[in-house]
Protein backbone atom coordinates (compact mmCIF):
# COMPACT_ATOMS: atom_id res chain seq x y z
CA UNK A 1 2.32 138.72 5.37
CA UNK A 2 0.70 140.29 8.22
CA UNK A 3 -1.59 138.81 10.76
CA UNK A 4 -4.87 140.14 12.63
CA UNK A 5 -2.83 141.48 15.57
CA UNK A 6 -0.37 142.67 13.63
CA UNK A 7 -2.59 144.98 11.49
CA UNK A 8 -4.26 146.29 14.70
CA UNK A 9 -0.68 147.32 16.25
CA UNK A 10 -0.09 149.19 13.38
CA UNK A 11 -3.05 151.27 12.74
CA UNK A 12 -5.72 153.42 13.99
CA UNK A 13 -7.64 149.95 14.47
CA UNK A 14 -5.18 149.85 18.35
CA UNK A 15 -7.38 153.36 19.58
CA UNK A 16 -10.49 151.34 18.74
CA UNK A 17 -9.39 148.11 20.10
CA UNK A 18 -8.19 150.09 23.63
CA UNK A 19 -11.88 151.13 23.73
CA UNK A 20 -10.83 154.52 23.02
CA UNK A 21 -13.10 157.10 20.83
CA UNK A 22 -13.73 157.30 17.06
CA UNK A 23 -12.74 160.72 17.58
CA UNK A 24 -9.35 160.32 19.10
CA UNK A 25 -8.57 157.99 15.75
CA UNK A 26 -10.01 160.71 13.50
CA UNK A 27 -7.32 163.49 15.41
CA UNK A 28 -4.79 160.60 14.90
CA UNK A 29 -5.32 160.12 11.48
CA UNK A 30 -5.06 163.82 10.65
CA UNK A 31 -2.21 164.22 12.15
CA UNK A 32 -0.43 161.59 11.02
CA UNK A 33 2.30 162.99 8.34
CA UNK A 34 3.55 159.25 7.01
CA UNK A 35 3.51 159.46 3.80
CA UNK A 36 3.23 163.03 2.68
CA UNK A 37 6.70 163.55 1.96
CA UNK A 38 6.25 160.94 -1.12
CA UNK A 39 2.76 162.71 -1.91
CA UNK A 40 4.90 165.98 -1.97
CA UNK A 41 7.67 164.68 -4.38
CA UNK A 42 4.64 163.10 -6.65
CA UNK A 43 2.89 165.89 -7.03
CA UNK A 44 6.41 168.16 -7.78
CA UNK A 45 7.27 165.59 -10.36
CA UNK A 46 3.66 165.83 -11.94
CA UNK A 47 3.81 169.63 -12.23
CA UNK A 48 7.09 169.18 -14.03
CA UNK A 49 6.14 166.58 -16.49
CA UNK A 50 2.89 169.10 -16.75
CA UNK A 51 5.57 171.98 -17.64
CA UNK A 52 7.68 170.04 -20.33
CA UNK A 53 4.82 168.76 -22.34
CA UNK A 54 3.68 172.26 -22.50
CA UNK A 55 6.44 173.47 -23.73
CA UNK A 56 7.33 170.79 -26.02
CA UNK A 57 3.76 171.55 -27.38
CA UNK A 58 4.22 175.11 -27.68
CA UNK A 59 8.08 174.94 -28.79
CA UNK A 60 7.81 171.51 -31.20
CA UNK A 61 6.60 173.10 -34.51
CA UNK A 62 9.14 175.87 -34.65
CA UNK A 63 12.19 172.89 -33.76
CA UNK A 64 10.87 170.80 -36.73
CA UNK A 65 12.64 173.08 -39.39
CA UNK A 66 15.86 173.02 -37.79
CA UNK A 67 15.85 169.25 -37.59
CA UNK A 68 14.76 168.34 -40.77
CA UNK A 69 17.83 170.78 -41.81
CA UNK A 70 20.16 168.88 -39.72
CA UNK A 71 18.83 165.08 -40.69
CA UNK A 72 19.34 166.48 -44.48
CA UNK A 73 22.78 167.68 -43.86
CA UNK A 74 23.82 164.50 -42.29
CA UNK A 75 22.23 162.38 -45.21
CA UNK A 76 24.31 164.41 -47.86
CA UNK A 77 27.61 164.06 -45.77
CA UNK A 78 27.25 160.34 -45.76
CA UNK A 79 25.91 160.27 -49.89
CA UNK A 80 29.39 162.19 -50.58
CA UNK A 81 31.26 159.53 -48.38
């Protein structure tokens, strides 16, 4: 676990404690890119899932006709067995 001075040598939280501006921590802060990689990957992975529900949505009632074919075919191969 982290201590006091730890979390101030860290973060924003040093600028202040070096007595400088809230305004040089606000420029730090947005340009500060930590992180954004992950954020980028998230939201790529999100639009994906987004992209296969729809189309399992709009493509699952036309697929249930072929599989009930199939699960029927399979359960008269194994009655004849």
């Amino acid at each position: 676990m982290l201590g006091g001075s730890d979390l101030r040598e860290r973060g924003s939280n040093r600028a202040l404690d070096e007595g400088q501006g809230s305004l040089t921590v606000l420029k730090r802060f947005l340009t500060d890119e930590s992180g954004v990689t992950a954020m980028e990957y998230a939201l790529i992975a999100g639009f994906i899932l987004c992209a296969i529900i729809g189309t399992l949505t709009l493509i699952g009632p036309q697929l249930k006709v072929p599989f009930e074919t199939m699960t029927a075919g399979i359960a008269d191969a194994n009655a004849k067995k």
